[in-house]
N, C-alpha and C. Protein backbone atom coordinates (compact mmCIF):
# COMPACT_ATOMS: atom_id res chain seq x y z
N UNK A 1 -83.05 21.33 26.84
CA UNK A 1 -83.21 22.24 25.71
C UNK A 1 -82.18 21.90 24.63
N UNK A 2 -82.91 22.23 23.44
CA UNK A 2 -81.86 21.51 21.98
C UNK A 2 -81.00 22.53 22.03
N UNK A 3 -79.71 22.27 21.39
CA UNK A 3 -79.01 23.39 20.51
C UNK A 3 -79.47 23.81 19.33
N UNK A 4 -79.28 24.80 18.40
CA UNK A 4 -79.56 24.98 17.07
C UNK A 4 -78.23 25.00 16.45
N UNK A 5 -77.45 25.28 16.88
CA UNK A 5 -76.10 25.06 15.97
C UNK A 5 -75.96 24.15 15.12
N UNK A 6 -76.27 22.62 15.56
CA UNK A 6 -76.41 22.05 14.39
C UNK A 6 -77.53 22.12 13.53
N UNK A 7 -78.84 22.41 13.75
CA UNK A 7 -79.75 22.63 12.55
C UNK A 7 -79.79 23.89 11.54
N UNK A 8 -78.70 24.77 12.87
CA UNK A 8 -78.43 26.04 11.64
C UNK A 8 -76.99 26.01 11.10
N UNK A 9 -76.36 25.01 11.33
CA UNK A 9 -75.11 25.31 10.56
C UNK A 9 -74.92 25.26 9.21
N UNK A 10 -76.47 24.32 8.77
CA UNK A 10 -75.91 24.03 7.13
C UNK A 10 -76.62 25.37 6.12
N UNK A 11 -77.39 25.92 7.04
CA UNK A 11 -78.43 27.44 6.54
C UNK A 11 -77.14 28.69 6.36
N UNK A 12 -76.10 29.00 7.88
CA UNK A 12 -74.86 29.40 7.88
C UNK A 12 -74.17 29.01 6.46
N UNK A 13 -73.52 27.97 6.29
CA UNK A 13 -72.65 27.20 5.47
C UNK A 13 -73.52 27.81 3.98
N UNK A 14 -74.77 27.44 3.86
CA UNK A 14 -75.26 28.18 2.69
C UNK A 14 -75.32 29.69 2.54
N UNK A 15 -75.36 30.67 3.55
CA UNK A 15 -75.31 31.83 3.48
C UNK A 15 -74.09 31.88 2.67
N UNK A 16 -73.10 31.91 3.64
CA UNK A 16 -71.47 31.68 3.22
C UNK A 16 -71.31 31.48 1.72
N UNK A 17 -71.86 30.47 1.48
CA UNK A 17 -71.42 30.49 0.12
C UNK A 17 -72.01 30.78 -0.81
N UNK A 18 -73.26 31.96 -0.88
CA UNK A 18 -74.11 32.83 -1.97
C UNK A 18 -73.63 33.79 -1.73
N UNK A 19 -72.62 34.07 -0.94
CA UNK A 19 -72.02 35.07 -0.26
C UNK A 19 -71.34 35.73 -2.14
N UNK A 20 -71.16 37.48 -2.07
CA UNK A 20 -69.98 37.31 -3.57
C UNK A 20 -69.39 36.86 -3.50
N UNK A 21 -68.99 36.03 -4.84
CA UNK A 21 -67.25 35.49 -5.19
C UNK A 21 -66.47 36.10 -4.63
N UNK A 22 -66.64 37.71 -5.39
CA UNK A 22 -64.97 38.20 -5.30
C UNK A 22 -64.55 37.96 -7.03
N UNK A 23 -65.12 37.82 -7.85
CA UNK A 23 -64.58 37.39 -9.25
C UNK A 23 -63.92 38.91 -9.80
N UNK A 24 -64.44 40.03 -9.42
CA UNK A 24 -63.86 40.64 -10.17
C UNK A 24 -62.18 40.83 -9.51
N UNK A 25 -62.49 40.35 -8.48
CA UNK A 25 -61.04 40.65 -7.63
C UNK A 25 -60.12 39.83 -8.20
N UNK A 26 -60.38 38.49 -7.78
CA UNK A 26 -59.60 37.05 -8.21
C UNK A 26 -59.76 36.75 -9.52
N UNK A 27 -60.38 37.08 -10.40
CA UNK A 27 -60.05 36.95 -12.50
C UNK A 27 -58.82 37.53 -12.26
N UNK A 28 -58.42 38.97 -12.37
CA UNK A 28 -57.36 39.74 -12.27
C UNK A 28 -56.38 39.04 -12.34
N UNK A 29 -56.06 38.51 -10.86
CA UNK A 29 -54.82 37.98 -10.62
C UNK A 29 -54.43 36.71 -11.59
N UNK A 30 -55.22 36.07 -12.15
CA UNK A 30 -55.04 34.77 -13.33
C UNK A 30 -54.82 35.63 -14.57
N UNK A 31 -55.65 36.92 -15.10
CA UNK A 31 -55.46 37.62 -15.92
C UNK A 31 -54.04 38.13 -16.02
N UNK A 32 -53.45 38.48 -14.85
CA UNK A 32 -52.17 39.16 -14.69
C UNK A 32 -50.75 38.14 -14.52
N UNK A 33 -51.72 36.46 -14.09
CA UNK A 33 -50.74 35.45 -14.48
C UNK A 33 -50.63 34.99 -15.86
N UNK A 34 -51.61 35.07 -16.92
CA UNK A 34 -51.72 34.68 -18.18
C UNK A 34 -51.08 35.63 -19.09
N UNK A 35 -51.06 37.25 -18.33
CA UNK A 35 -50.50 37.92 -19.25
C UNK A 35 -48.73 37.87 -18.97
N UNK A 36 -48.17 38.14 -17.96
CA UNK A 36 -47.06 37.30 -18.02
C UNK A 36 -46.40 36.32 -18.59
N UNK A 37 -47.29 35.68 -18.92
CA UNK A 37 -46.68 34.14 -19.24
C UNK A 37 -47.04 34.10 -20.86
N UNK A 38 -47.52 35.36 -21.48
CA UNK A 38 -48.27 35.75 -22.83
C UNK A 38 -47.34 35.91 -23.79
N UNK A 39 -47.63 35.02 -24.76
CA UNK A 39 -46.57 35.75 -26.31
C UNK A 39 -46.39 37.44 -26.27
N UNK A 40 -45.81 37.34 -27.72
CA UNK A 40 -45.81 39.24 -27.73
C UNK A 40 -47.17 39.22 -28.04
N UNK A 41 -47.65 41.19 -28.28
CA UNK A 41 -48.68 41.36 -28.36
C UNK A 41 -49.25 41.34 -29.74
N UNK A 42 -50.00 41.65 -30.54
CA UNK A 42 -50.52 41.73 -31.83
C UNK A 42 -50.61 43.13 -32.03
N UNK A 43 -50.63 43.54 -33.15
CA UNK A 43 -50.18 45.06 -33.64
C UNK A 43 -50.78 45.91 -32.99
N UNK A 44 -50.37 47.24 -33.36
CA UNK A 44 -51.65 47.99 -32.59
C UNK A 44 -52.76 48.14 -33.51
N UNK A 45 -53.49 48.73 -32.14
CA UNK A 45 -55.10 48.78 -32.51
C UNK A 45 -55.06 50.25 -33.31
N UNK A 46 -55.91 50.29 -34.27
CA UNK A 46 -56.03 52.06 -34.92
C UNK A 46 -57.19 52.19 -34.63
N UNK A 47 -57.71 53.60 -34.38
CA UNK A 47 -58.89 53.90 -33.49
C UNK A 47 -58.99 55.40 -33.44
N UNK A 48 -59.83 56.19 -33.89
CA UNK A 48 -60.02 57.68 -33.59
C UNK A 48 -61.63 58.14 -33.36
N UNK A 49 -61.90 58.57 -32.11
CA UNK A 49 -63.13 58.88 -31.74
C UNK A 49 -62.99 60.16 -31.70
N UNK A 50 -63.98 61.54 -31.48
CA UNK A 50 -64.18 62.61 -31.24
C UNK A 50 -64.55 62.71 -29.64
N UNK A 51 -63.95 63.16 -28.66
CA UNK A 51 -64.33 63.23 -27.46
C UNK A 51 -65.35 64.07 -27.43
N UNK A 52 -66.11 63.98 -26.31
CA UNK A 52 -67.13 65.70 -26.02
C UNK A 52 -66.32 67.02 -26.15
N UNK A 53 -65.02 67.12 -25.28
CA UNK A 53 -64.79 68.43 -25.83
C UNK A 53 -64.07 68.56 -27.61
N UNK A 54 -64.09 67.66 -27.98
CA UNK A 54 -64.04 67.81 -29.60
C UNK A 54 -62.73 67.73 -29.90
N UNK A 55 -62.11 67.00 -28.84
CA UNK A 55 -60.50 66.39 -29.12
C UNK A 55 -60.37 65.13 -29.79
N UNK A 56 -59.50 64.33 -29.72
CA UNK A 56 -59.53 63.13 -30.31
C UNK A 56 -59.10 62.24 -29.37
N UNK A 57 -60.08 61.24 -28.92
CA UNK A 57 -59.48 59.96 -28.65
C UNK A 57 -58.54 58.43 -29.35
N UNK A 58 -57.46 58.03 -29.58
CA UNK A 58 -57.02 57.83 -30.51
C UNK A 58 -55.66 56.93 -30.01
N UNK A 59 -55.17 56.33 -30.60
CA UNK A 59 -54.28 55.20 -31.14
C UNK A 59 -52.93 56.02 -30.73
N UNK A 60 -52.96 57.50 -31.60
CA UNK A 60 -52.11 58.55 -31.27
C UNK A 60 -51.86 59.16 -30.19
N UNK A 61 -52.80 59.60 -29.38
CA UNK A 61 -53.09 60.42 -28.44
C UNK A 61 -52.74 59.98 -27.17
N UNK A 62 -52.80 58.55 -27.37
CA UNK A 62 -52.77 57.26 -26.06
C UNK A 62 -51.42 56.82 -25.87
N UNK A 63 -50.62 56.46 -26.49
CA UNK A 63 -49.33 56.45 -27.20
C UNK A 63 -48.52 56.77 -26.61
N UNK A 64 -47.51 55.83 -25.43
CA UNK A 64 -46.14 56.30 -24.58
C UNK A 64 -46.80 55.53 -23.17
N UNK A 65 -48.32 55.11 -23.02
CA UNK A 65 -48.14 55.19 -21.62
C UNK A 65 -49.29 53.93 -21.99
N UNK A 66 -49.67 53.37 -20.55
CA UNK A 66 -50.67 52.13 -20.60
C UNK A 66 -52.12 53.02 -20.61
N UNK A 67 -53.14 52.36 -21.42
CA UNK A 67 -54.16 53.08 -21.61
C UNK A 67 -54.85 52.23 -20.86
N UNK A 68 -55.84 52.63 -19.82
CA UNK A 68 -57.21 52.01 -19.70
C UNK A 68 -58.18 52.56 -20.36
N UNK A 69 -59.24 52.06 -21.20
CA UNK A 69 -60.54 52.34 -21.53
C UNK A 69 -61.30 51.51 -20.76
N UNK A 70 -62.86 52.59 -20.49
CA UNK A 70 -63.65 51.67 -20.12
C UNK A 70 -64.75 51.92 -21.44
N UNK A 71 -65.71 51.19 -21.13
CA UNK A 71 -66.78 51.10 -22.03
C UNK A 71 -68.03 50.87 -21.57
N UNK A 72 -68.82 52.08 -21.60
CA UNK A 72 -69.86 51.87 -20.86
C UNK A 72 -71.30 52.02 -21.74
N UNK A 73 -72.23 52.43 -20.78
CA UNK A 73 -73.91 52.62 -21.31
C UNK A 73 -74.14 54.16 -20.14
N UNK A 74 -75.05 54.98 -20.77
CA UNK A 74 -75.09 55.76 -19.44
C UNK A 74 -76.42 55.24 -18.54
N UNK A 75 -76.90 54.06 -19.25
CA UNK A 75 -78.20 53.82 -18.70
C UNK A 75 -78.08 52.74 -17.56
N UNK A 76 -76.98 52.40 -17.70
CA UNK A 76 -76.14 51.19 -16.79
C UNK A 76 -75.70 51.61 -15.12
N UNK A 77 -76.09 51.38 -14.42
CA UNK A 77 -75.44 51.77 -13.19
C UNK A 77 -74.21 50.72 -12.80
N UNK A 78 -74.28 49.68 -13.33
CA UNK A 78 -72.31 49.45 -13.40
C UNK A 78 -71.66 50.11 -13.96
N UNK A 79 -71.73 50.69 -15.09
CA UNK A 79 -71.24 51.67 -15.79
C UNK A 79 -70.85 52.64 -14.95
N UNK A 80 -71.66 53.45 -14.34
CA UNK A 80 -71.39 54.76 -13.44
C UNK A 80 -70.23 54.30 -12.50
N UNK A 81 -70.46 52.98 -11.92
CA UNK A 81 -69.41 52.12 -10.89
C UNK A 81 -68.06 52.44 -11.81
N UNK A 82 -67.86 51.68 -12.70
CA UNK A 82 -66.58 51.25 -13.30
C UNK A 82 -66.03 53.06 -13.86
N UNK A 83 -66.81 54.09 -14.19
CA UNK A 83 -66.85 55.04 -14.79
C UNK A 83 -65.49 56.11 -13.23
N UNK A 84 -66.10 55.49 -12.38
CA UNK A 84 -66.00 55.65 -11.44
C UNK A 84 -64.36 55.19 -10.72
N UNK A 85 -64.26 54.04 -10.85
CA UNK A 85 -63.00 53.12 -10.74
C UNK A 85 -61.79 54.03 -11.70
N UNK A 86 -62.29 53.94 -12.92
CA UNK A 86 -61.14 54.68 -13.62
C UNK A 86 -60.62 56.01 -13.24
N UNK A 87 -61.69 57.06 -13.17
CA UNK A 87 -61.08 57.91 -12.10
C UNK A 87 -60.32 57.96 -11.26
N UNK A 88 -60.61 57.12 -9.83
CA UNK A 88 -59.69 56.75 -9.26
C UNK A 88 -58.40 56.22 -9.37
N UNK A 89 -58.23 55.26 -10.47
CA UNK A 89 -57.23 54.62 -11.11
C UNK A 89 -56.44 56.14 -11.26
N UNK A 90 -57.03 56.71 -12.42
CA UNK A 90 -56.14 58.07 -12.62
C UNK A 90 -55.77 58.93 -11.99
N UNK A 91 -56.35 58.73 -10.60
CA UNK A 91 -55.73 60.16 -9.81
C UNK A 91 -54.87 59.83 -9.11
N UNK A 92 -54.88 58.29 -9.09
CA UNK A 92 -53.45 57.71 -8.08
C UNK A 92 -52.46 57.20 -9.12
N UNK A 93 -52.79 57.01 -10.18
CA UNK A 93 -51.50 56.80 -11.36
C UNK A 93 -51.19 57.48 -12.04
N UNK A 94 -51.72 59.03 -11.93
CA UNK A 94 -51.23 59.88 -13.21
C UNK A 94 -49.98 60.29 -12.62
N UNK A 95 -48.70 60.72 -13.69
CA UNK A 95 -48.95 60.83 -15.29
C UNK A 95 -48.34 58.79 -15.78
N UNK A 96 -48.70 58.32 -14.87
CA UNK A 96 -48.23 56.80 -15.33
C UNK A 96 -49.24 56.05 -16.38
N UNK A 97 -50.25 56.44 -15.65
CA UNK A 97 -51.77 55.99 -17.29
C UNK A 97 -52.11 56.90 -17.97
N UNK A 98 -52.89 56.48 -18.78
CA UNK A 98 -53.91 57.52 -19.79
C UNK A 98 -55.00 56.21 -18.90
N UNK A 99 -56.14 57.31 -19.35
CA UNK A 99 -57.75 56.65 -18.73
C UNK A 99 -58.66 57.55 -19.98
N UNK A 100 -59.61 56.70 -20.14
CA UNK A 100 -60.73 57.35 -21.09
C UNK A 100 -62.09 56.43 -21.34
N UNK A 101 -62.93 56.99 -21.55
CA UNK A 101 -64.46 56.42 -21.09
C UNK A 101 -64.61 56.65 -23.06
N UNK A 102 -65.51 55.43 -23.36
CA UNK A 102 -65.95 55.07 -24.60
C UNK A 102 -67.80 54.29 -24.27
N UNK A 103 -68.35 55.13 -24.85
CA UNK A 103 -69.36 55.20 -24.31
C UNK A 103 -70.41 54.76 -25.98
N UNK A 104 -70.97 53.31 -25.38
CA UNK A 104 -71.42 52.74 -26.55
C UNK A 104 -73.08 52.97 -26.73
N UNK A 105 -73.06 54.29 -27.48
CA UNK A 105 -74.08 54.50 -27.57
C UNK A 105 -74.26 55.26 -28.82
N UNK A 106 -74.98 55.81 -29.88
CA UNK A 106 -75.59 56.15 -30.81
C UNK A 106 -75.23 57.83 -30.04
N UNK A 107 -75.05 58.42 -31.49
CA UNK A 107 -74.85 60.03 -31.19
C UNK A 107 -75.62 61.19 -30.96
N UNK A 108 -77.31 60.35 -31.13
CA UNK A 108 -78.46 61.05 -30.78
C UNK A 108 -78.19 61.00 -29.26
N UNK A 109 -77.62 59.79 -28.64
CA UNK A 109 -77.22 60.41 -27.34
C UNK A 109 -77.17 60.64 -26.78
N UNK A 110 -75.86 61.92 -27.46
CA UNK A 110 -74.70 62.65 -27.04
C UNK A 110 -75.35 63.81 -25.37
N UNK A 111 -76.63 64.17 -25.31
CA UNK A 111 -76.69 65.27 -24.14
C UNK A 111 -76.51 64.32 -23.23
N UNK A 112 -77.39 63.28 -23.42
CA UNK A 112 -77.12 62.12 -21.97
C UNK A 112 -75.85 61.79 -21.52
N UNK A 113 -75.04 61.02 -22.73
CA UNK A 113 -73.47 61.39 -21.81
C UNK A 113 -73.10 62.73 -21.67
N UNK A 114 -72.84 63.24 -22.24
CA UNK A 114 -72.55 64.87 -21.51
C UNK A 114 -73.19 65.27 -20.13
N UNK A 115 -74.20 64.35 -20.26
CA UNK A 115 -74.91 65.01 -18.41
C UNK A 115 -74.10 63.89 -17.48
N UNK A 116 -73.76 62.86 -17.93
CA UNK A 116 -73.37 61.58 -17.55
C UNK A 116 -71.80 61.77 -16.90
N UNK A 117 -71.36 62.37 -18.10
CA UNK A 117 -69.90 62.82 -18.03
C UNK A 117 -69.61 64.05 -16.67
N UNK A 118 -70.68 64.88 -16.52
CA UNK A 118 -70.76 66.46 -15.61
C UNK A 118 -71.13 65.70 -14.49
N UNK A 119 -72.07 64.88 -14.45
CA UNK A 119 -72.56 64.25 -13.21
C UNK A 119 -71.52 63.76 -12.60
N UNK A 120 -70.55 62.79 -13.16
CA UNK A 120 -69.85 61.90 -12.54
C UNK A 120 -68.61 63.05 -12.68
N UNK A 121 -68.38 64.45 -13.15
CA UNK A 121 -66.70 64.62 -12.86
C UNK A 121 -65.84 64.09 -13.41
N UNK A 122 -65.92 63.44 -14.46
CA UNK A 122 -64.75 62.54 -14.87
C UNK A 122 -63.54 63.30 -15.46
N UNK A 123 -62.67 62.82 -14.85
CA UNK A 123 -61.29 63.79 -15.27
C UNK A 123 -60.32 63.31 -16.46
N UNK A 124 -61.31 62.57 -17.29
CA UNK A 124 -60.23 61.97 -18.97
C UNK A 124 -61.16 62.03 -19.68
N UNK A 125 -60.94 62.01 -20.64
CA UNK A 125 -61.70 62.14 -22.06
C UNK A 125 -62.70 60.87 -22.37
N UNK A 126 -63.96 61.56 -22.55
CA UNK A 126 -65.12 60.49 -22.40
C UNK A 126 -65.65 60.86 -24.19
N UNK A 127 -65.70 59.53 -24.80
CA UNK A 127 -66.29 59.98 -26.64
C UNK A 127 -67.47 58.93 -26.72
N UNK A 128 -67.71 59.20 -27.94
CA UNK A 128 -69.17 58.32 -28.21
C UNK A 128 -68.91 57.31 -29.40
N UNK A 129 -69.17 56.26 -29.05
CA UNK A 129 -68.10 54.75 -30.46
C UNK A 129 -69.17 55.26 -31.00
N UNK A 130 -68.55 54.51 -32.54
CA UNK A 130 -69.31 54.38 -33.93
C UNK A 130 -70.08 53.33 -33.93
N UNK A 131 -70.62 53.44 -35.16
CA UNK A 131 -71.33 52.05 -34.94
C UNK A 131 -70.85 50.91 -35.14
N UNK A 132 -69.75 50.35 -35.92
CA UNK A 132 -68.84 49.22 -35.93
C UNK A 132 -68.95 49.12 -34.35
N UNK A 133 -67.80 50.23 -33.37
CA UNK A 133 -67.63 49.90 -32.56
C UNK A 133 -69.13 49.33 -31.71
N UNK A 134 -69.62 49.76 -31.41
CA UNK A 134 -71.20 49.47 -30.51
C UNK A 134 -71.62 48.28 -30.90
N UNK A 135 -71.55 47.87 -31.75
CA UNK A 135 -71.59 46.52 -32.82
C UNK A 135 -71.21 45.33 -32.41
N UNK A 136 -69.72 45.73 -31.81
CA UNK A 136 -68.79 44.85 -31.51
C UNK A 136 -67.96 44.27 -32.45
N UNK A 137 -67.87 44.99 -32.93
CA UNK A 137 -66.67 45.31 -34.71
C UNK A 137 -65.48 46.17 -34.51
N UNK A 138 -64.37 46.43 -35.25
CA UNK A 138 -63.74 47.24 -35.80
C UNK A 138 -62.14 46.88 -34.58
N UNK A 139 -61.80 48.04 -34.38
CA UNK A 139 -60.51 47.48 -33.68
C UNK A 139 -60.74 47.25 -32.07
N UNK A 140 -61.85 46.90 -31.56
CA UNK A 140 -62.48 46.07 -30.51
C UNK A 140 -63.26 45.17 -30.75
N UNK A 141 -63.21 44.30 -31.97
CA UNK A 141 -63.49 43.51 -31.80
C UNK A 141 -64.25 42.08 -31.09
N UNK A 142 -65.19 41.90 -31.12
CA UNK A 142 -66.00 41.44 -29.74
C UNK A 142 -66.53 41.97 -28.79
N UNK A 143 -66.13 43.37 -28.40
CA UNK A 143 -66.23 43.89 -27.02
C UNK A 143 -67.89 44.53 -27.54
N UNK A 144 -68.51 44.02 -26.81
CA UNK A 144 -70.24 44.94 -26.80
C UNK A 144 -70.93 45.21 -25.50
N UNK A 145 -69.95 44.73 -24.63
CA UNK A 145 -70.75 44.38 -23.69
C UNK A 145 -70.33 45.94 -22.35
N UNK A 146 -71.08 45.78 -21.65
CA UNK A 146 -71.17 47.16 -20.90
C UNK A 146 -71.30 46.92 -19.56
N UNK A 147 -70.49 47.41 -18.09
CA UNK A 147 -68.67 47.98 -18.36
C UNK A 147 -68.55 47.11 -18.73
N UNK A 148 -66.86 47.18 -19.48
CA UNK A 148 -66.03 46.10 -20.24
C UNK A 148 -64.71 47.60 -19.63
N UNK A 149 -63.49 46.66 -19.90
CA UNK A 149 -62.59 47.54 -20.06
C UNK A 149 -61.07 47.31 -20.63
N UNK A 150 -60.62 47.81 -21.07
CA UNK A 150 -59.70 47.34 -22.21
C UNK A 150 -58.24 47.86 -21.69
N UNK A 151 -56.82 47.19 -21.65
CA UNK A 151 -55.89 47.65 -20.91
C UNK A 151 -54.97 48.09 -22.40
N UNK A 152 -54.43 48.58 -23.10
CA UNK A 152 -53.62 49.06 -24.19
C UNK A 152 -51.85 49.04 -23.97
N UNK A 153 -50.72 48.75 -23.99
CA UNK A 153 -49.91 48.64 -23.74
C UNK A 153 -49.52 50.56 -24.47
N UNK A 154 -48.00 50.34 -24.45
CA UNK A 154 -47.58 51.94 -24.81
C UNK A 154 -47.51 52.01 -25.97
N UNK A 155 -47.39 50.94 -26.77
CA UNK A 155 -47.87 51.15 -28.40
C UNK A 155 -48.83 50.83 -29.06
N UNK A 156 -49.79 50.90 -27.71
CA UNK A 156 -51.94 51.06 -28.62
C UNK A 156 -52.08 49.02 -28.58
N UNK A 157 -51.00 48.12 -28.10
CA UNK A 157 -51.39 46.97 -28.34
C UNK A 157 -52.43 46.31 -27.15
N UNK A 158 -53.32 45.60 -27.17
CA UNK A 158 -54.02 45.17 -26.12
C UNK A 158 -53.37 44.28 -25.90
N UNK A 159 -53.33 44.44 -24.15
CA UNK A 159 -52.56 43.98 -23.15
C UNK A 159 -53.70 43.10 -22.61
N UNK A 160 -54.77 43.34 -22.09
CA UNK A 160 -56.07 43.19 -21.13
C UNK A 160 -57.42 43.52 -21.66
N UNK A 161 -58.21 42.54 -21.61
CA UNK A 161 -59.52 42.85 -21.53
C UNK A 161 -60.35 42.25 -20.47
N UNK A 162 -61.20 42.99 -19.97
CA UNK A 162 -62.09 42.48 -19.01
C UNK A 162 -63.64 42.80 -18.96
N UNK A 163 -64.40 41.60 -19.37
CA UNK A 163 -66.00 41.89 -19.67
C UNK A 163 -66.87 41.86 -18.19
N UNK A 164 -67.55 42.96 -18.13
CA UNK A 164 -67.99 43.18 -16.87
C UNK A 164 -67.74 44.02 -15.60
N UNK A 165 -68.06 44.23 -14.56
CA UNK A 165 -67.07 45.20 -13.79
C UNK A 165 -65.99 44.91 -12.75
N UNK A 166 -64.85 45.70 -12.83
CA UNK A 166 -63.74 45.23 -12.58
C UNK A 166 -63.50 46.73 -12.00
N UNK A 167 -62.91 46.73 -10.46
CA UNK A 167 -62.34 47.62 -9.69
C UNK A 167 -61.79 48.16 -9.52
N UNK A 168 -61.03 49.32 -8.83
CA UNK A 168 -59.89 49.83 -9.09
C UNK A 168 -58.89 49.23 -8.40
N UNK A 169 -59.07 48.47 -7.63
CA UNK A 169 -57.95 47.30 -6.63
C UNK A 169 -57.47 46.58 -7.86
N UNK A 170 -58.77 45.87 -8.42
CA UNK A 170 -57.90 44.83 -9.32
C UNK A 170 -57.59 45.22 -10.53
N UNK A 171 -57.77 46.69 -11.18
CA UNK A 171 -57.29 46.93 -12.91
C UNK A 171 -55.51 47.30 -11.77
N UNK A 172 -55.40 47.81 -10.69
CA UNK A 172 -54.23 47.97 -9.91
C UNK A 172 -53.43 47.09 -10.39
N UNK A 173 -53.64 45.98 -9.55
CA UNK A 173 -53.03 44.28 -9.64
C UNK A 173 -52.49 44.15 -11.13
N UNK A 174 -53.62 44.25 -12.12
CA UNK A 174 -53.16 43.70 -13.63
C UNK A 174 -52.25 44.65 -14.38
N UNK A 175 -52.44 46.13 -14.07
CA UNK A 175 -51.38 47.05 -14.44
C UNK A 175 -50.23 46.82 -13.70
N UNK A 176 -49.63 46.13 -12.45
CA UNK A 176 -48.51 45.92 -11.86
C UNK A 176 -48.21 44.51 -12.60
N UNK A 177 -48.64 43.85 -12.81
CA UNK A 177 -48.34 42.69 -14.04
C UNK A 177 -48.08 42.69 -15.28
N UNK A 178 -48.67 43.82 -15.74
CA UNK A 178 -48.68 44.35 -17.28
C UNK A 178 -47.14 45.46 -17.15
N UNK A 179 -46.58 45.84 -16.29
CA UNK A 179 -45.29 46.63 -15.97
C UNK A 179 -44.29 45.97 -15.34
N UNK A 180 -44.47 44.74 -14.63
CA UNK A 180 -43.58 43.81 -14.44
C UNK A 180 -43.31 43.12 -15.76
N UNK A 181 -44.27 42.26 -16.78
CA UNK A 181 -44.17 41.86 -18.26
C UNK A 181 -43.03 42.43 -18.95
N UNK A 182 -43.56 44.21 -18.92
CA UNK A 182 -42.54 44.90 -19.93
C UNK A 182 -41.20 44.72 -19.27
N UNK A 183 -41.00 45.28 -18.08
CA UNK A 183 -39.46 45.07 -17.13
C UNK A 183 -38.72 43.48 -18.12
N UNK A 184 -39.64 42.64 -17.84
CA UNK A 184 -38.75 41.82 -18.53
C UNK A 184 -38.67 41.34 -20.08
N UNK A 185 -39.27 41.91 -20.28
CA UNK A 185 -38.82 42.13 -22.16
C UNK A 185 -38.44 42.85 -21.87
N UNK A 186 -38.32 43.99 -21.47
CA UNK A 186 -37.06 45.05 -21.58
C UNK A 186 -35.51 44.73 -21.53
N UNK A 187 -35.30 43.52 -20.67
CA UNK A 187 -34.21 43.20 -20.46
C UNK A 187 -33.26 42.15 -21.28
């Protein structure tokens, strides 16, 4: 009687490797080596959205601490994922982050995130971009894409961006890189 081990090892060997990357895990850590090793930052970003409860999301508001934004679609179920991540991020780093959901969508909308926002619980301030922003204009520049998520240093400067979805393990990793960075400019 044959073995199959060898006629199935190279079927194995291909499983294995359609297997996930892992990219959102392992970008991070190159992200968190590049930002280290990064000039200073470029000015800050100016930025004022109207949240749902009719506060301001803002340049100001964000100001003293590392901001994550995410940026989503509510029609996106990565979105709900990453919508999701940040939460978490915030309930194990507060009062060390700010977190806030930017939600690229047109203000006709607005009930859908609001159901979007109640559905998921989200415990930071979720607003609706303009149209520059949704565009991929204005002081995000490029960013259109949905999740995306944007890391802000304590004076509104971008630290991090990441197109696509990215976890709460690894925005972890790049915020312990982005606070090791400052430690040493601080010194």
């Amino acid at each position: 009687m044959r073995s199959l081990a060898p006629a199935g090892l190279p079927l194995v060997l291909f499983a294995l490797g359609c297997a996930g990357s892992g990219d959102a895990v392992r970008e991070p850590a190159a992200a968190t080596a590049a930002a280290e090793a990064a000039p200073a930052r470029g000015p800050a970003l100016s930025f004022s959205y109207e949240t749902l409860d009719g506060r301001e999301l803002s340049t100001a508001s964000l100001a003293g601490r590392f901001s994550v934004i995410g940026f989503v679609a509510t029609y996106d179920v990565a979105s709900q994922a990453e919508a999701r991540f940040l939460a978490g991020l915030l309930r194990d780093h507060t009062p060390r982050i700010n977190a806030a959901l930017l939600v690229l969508e047109a203000s006709e909308n607005r009930p859908l995130v609001e159901a979007f926002a109640a559905t998921l619980k989200l415990p930071y301030p979720v607003a609706l971009a303009d149209a520059p922003t949704i565009a991929g204009e204005g002081p995000f520049a490029g960013l259109h894409h949905v999740p995306s998520v944007v890391i802000l240093d304590a004076e509104g400067r971008e630290a991090f961006r990441h197109v696509g979805l990215i976890t709460q393990e690894a925005l972890e990793e790049v915020l312990r890189g982005l606070e090791r960075e400052g430690a040493r400019r601080a010194r």
